[in-house]
Protein backbone atom coordinates (compact mmCIF):
# COMPACT_ATOMS: atom_id res chain seq x y z
CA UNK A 1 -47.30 10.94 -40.22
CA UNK A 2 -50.69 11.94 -38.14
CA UNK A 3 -50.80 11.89 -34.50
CA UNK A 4 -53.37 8.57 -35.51
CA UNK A 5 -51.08 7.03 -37.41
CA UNK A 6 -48.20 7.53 -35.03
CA UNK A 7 -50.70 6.22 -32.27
CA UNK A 8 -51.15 3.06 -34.29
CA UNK A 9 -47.72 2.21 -34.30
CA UNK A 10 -45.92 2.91 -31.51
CA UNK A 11 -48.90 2.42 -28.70
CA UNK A 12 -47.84 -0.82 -26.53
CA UNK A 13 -51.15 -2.05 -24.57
CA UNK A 14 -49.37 -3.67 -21.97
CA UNK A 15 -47.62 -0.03 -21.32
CA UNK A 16 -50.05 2.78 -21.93
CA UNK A 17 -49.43 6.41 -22.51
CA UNK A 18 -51.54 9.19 -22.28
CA UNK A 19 -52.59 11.69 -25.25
CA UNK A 20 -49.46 14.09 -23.68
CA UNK A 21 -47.05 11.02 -23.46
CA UNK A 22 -47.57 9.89 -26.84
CA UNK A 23 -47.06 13.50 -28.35
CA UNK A 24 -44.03 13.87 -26.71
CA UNK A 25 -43.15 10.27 -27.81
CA UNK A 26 -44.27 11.73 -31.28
CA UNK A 27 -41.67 14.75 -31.16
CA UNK A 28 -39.12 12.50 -30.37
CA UNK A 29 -39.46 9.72 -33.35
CA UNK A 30 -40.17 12.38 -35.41
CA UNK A 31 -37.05 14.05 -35.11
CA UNK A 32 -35.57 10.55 -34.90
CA UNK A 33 -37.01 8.70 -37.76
CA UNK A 34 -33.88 6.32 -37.44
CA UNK A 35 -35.64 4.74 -34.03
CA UNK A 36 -38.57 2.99 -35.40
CA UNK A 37 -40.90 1.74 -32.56
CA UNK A 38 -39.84 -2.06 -33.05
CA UNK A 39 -36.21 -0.91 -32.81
CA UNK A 40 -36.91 1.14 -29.29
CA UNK A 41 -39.12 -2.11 -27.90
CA UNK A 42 -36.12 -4.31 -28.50
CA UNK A 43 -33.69 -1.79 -26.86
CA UNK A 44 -36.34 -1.59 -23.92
CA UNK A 45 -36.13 -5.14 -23.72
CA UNK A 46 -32.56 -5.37 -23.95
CA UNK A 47 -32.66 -2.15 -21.11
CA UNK A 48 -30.64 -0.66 -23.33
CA UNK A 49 -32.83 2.05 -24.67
CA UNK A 50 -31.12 4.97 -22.07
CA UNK A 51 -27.74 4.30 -23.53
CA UNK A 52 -28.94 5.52 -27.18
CA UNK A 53 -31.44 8.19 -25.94
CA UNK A 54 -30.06 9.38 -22.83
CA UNK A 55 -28.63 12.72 -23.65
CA UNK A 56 -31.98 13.29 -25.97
CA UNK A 57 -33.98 16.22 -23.83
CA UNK A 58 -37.51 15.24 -26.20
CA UNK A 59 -36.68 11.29 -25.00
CA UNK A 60 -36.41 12.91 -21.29
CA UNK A 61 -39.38 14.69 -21.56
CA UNK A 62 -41.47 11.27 -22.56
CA UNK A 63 -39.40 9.49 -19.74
CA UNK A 64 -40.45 12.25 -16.68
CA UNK A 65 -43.99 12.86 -18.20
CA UNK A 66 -45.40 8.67 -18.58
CA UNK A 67 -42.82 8.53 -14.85
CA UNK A 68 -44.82 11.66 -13.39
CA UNK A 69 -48.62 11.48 -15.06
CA UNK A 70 -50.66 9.49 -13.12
CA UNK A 71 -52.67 8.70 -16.75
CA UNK A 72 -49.81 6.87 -17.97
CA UNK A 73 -49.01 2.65 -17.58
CA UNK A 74 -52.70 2.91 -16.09
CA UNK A 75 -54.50 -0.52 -16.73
């Protein structure tokens, strides 16, 4: 899947990332094609999405990077 394609799905408008957020978002559902981006948004919901990706360091990475940048969840 293309960084585009990737981009289409799993972008969330009410949550922006940045171009570095949603690489490191793409790492991680790439080596985790089992967490489809509908699956993670009803685990995020739920607030239950740190219980299945916790101990994942590429779900980390996305966490501290879209916490840190000041690019990210920017309206």
């Amino acid at each position: 899947m293309t960084q585009v394609e990737f981009n289409e799905q799993w972008s969330v408008d009410e949550l922006p990332a940045c171009d570095t957020g949603m690489e490191l978002l793409k790492h991680f559902a790439d080596m985790h094609p089992e967490f489809t981006a509908s699956y993670i948004r009803r685990l995020a919901w739920a607030d239950e999405v740190d219980t299945f990706t916790a101990a994942d360091p590429l779900w980390t990475a996305y966490v501290r990077h879209v916490s840190d940048c000041p690019h990210c969840n920017d309206l």
